[in-house]
C-alpha atoms as a PDB file:
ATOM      1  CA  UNK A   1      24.427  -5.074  18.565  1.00  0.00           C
ATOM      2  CA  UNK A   2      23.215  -7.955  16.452  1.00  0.00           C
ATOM      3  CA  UNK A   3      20.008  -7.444  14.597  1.00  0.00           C
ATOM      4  CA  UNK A   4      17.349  -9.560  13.425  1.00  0.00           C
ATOM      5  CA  UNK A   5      16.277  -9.941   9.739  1.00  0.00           C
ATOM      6  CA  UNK A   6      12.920 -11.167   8.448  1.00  0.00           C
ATOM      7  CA  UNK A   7      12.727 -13.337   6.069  1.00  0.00           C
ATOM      8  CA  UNK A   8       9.583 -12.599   3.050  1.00  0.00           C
ATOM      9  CA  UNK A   9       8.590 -14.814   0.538  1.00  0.00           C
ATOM     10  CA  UNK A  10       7.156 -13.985  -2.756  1.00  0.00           C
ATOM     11  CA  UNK A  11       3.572 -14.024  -2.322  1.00  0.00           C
ATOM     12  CA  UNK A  12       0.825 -15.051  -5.695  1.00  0.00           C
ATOM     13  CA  UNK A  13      -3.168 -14.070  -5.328  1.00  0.00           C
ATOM     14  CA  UNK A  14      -4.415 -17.523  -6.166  1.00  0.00           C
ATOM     15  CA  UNK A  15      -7.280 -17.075  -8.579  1.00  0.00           C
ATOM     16  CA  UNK A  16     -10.059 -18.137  -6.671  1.00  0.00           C
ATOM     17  CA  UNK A  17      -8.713 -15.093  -3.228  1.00  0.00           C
ATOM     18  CA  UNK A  18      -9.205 -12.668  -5.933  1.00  0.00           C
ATOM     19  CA  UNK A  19     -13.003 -12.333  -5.491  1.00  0.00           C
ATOM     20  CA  UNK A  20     -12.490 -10.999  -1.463  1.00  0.00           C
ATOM     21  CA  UNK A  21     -10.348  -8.231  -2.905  1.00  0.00           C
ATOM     22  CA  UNK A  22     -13.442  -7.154  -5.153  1.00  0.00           C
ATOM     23  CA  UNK A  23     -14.647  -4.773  -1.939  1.00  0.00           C
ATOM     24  CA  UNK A  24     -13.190  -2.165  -0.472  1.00  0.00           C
ATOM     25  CA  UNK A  25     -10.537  -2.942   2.760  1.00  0.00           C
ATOM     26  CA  UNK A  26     -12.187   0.030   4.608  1.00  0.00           C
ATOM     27  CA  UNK A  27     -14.210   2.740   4.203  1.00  0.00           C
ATOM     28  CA  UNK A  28     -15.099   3.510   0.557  1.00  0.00           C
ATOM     29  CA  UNK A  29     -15.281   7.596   0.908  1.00  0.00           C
ATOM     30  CA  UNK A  30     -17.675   7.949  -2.504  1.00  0.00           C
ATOM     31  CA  UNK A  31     -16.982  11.412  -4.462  1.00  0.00           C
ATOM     32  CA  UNK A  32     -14.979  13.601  -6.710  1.00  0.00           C
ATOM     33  CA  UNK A  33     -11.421  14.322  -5.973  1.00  0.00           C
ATOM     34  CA  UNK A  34     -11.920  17.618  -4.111  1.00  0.00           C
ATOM     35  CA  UNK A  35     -14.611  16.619  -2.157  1.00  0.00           C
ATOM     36  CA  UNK A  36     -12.641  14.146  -0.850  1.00  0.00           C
ATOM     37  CA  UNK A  37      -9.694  16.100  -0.585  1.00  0.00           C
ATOM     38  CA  UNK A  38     -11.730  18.303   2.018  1.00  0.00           C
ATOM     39  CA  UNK A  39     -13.296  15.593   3.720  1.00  0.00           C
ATOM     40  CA  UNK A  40      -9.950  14.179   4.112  1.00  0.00           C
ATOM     41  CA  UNK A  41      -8.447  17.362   5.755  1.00  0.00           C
ATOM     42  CA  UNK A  42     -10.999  16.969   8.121  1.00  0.00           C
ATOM     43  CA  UNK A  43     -10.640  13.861   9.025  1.00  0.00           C
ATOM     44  CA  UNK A  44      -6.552  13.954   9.655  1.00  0.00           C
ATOM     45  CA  UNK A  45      -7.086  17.220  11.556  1.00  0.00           C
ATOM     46  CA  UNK A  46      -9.271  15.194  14.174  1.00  0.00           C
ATOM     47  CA  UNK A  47      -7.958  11.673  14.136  1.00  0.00           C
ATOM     48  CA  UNK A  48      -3.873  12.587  13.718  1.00  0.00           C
ATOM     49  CA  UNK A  49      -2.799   9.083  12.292  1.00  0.00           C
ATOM     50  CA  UNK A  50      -0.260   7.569  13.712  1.00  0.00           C
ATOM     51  CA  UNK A  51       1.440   6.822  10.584  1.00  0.00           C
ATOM     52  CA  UNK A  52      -0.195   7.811   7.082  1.00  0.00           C
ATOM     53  CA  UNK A  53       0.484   6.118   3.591  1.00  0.00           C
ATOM     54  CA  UNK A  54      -1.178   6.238   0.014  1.00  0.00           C
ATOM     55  CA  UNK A  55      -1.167   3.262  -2.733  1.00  0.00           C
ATOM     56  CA  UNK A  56      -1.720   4.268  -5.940  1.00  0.00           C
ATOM     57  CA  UNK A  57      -0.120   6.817  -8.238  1.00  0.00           C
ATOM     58  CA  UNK A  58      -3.652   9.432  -8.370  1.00  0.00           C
ATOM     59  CA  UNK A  59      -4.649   9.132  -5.061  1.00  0.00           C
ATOM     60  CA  UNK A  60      -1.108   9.832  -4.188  1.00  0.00           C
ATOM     61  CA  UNK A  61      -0.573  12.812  -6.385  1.00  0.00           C
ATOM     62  CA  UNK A  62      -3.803  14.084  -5.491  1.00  0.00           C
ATOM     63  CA  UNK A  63      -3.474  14.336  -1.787  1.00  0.00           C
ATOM     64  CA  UNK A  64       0.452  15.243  -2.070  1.00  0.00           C
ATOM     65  CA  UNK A  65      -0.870  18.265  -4.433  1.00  0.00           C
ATOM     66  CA  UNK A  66      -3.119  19.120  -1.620  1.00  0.00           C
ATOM     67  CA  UNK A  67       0.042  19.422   0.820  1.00  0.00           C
ATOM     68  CA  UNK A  68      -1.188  16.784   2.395  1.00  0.00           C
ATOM     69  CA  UNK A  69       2.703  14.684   3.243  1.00  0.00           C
ATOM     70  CA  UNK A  70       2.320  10.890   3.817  1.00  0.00           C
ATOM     71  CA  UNK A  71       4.811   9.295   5.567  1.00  0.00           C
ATOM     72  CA  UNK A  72       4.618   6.578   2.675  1.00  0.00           C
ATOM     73  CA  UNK A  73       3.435   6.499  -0.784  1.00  0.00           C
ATOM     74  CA  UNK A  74       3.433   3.809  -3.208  1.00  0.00           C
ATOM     75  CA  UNK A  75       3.546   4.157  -6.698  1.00  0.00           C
ATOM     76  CA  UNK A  76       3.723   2.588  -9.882  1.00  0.00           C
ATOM     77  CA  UNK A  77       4.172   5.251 -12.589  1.00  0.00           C
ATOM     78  CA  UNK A  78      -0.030   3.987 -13.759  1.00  0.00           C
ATOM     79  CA  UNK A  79      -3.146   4.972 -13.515  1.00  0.00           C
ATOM     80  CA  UNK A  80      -5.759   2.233 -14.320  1.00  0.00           C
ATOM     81  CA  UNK A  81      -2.887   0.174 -15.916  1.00  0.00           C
ATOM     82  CA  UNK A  82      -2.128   3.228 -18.135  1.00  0.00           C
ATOM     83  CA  UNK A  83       1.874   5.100 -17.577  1.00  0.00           C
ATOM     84  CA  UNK A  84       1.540   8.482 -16.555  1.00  0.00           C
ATOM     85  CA  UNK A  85       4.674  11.006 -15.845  1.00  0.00           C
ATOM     86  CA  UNK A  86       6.402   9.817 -12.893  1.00  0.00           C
ATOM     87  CA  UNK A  87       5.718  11.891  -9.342  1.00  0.00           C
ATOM     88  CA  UNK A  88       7.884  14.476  -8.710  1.00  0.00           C
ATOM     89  CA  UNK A  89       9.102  13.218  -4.960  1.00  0.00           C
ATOM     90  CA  UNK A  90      10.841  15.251  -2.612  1.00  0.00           C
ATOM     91  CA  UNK A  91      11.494  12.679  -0.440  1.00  0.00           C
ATOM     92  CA  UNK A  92      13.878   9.560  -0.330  1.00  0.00           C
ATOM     93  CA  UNK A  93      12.622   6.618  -2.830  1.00  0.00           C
ATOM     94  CA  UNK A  94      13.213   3.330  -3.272  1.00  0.00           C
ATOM     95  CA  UNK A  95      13.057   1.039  -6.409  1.00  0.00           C
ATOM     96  CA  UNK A  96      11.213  -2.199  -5.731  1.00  0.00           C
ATOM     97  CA  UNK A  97      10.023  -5.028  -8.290  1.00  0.00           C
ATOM     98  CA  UNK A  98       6.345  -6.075  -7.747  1.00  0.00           C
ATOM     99  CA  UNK A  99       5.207  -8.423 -10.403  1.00  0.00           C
ATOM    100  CA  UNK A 100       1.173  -8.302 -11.255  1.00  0.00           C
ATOM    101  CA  UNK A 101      -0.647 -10.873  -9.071  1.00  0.00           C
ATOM    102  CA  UNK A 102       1.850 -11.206  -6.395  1.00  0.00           C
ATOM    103  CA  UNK A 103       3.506  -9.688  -3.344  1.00  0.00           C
ATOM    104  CA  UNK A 104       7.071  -9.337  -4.010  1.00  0.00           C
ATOM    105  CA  UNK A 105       9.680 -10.538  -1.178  1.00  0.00           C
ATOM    106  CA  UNK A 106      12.017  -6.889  -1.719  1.00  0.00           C
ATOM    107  CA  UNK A 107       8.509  -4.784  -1.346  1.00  0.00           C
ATOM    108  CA  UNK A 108       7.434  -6.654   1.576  1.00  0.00           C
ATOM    109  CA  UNK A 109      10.814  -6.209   3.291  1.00  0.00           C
ATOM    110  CA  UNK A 110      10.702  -2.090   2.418  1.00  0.00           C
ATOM    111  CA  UNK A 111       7.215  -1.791   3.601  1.00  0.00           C
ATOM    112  CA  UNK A 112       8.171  -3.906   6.813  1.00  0.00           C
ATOM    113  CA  UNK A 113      11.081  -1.622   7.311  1.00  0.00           C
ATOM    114  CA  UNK A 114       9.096   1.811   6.476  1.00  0.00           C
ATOM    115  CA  UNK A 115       5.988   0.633   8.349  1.00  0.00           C
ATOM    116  CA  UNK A 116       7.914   0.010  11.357  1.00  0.00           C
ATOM    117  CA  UNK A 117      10.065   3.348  11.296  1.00  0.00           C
ATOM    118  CA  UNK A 118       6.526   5.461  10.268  1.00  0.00           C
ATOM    119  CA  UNK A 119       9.492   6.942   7.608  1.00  0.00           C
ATOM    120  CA  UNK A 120       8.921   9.733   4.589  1.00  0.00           C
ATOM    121  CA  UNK A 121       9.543   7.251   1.722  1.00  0.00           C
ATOM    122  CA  UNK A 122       8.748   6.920  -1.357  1.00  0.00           C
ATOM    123  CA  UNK A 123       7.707   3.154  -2.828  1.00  0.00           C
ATOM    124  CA  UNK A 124       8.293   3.313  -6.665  1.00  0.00           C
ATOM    125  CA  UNK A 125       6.908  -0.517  -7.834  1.00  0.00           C
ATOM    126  CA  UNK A 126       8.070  -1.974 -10.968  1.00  0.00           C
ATOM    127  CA  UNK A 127       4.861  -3.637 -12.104  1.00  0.00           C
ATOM    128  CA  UNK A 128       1.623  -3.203  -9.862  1.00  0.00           C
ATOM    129  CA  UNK A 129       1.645  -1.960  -6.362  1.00  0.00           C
ATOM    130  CA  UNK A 130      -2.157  -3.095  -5.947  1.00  0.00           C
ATOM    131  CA  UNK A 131      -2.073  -5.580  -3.662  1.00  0.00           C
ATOM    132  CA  UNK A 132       0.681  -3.269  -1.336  1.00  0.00           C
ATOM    133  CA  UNK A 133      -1.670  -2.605   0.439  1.00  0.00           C
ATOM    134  CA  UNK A 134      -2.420  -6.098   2.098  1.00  0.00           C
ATOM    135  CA  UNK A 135       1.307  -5.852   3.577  1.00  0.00           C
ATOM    136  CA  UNK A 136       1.170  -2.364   4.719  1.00  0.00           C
ATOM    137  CA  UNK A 137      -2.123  -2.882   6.829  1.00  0.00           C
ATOM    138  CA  UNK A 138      -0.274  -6.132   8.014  1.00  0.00           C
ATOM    139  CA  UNK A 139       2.981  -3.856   9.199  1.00  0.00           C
ATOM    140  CA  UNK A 140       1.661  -0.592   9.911  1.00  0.00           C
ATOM    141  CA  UNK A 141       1.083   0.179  13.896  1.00  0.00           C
ATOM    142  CA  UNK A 142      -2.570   0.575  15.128  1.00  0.00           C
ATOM    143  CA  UNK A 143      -3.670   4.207  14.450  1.00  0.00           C
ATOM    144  CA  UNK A 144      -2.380   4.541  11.412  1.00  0.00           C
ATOM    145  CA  UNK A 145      -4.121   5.120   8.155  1.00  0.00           C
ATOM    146  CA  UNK A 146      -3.983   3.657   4.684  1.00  0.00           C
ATOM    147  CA  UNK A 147      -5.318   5.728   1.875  1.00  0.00           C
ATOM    148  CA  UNK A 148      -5.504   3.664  -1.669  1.00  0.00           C
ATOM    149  CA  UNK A 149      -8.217   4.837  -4.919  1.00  0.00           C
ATOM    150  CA  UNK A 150     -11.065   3.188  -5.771  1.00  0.00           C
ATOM    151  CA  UNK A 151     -11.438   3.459  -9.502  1.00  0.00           C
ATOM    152  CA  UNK A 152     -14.677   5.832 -10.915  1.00  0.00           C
ATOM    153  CA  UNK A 153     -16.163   5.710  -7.410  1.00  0.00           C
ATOM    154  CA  UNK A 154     -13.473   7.839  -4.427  1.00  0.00           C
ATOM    155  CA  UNK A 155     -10.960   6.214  -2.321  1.00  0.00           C
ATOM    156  CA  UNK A 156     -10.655   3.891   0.383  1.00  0.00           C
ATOM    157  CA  UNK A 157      -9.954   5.104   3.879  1.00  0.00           C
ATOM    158  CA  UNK A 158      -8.338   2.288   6.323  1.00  0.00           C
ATOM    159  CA  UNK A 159      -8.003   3.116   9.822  1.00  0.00           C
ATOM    160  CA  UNK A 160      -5.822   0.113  11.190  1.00  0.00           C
ATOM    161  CA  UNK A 161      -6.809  -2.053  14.374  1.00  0.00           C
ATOM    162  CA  UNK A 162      -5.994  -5.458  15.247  1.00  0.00           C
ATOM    163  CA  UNK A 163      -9.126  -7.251  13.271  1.00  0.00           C
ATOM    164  CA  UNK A 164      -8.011  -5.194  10.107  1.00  0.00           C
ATOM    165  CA  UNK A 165      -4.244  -5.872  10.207  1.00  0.00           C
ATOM    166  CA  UNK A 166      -4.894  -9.813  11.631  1.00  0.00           C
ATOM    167  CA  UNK A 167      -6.931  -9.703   8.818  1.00  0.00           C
ATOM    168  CA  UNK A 168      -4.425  -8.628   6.300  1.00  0.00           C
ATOM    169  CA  UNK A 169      -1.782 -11.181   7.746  1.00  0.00           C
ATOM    170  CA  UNK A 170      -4.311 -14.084   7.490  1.00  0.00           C
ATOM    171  CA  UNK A 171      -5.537 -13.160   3.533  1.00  0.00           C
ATOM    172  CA  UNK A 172      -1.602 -13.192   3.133  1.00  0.00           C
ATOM    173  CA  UNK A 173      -0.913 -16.428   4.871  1.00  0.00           C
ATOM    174  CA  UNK A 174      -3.694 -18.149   2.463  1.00  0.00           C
ATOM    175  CA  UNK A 175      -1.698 -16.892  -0.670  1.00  0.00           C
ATOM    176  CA  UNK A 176       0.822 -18.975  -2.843  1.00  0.00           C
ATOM    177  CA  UNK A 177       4.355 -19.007  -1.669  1.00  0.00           C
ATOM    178  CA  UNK A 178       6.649 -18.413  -4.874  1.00  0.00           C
ATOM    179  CA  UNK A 179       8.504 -22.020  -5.362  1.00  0.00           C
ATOM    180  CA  UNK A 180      12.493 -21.118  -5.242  1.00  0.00           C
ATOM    181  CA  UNK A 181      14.331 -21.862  -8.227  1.00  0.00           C
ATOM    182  CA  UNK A 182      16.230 -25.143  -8.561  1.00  0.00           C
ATOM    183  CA  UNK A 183      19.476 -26.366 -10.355  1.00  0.00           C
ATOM    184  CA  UNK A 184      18.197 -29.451 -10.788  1.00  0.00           C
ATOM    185  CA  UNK A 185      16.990 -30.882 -14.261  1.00  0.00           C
END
């Protein structure tokens, strides 16, 4: 049986996008970690997402500590642009390069893949998994839920509909396509 393949392009944040990434892409739950941990447990005991995933290596460890079990988490070995010890995963991972700034072609094909399956995998970036997020809300099925940090303030909560993940595809379809490499001089 023949299968199709989608195509990704490297994606760059052009400077001036930057600014409507400032706020959060859902809802910003404000509070310390346990706190939010609890309020958290509450919340996926009632709403049963679809499909779950975290971006971002202490929100990640956090909830994974609380035996809480995403179906995908995205790392990048930092917290606040500072390495940390890597997650311990017990679950399959897969390398992908993500260079500051940008969307990288490899993640967005992973993501596509693991969004679509709902699998338990592990995204390790090399370089920033930030803007991850952006593709997953684009990929990931209505129902599901996104959790990413928010730095000194909680974490960010995104329960996906069509407005949030149209929204997510349009932000990405405004960004900078990567200009392939040429041989000529």
């Amino acid at each position: 049986m023949p299968t199709h393949t989608i195509e990704f392009e490297t994606l760059i944040l052009p400077q001036e996008k930057r600014i409507e990434l400032k706020d959060p892409l859902g809802d910003l739950w404000i509070g310390d970690v346990e706190t939010n941990l609890e309020r958290l447990l509450n919340f996926l005991a009632h709403y049963k997402p679809v499909c779950l995933a975290t971006v971002g290596d202490f929100v990640s460890y956090n909830i994974l500590a609380a035996d809480i079990h995403p179906d995908i988490v995205v790392v990048d070995h930092k917290i606040m642009r500072k390495s940390i010890d890597p997650i311990d995963f017990e679950r399959e991972f897969v390398n992908v390069p993500n260079t500051p700034g940008t969307i990288n072609s490899r993640a967005q094909s992973v993501l596509y893949q693991a969004a679509k399956e709902c699998e338990h995998l592990a995204v390790i970036v090399d370089g920033e998994e930030d803007l991850l997020v952006l593709p997953l809300m684009a990929f990931m099925p209505n129902g599901s839920v996104i959790i990413y940090g928010q730095p000194r303030e909680g974490m960010v909560v995104i329960t996906l509909n069509d407005e949030r993940r149209s929204w997510a595809d349009n932000f990405m379809r405004k960004m900078h396509r990567e200009q392939p490499l040429s041989d000529n001089p």
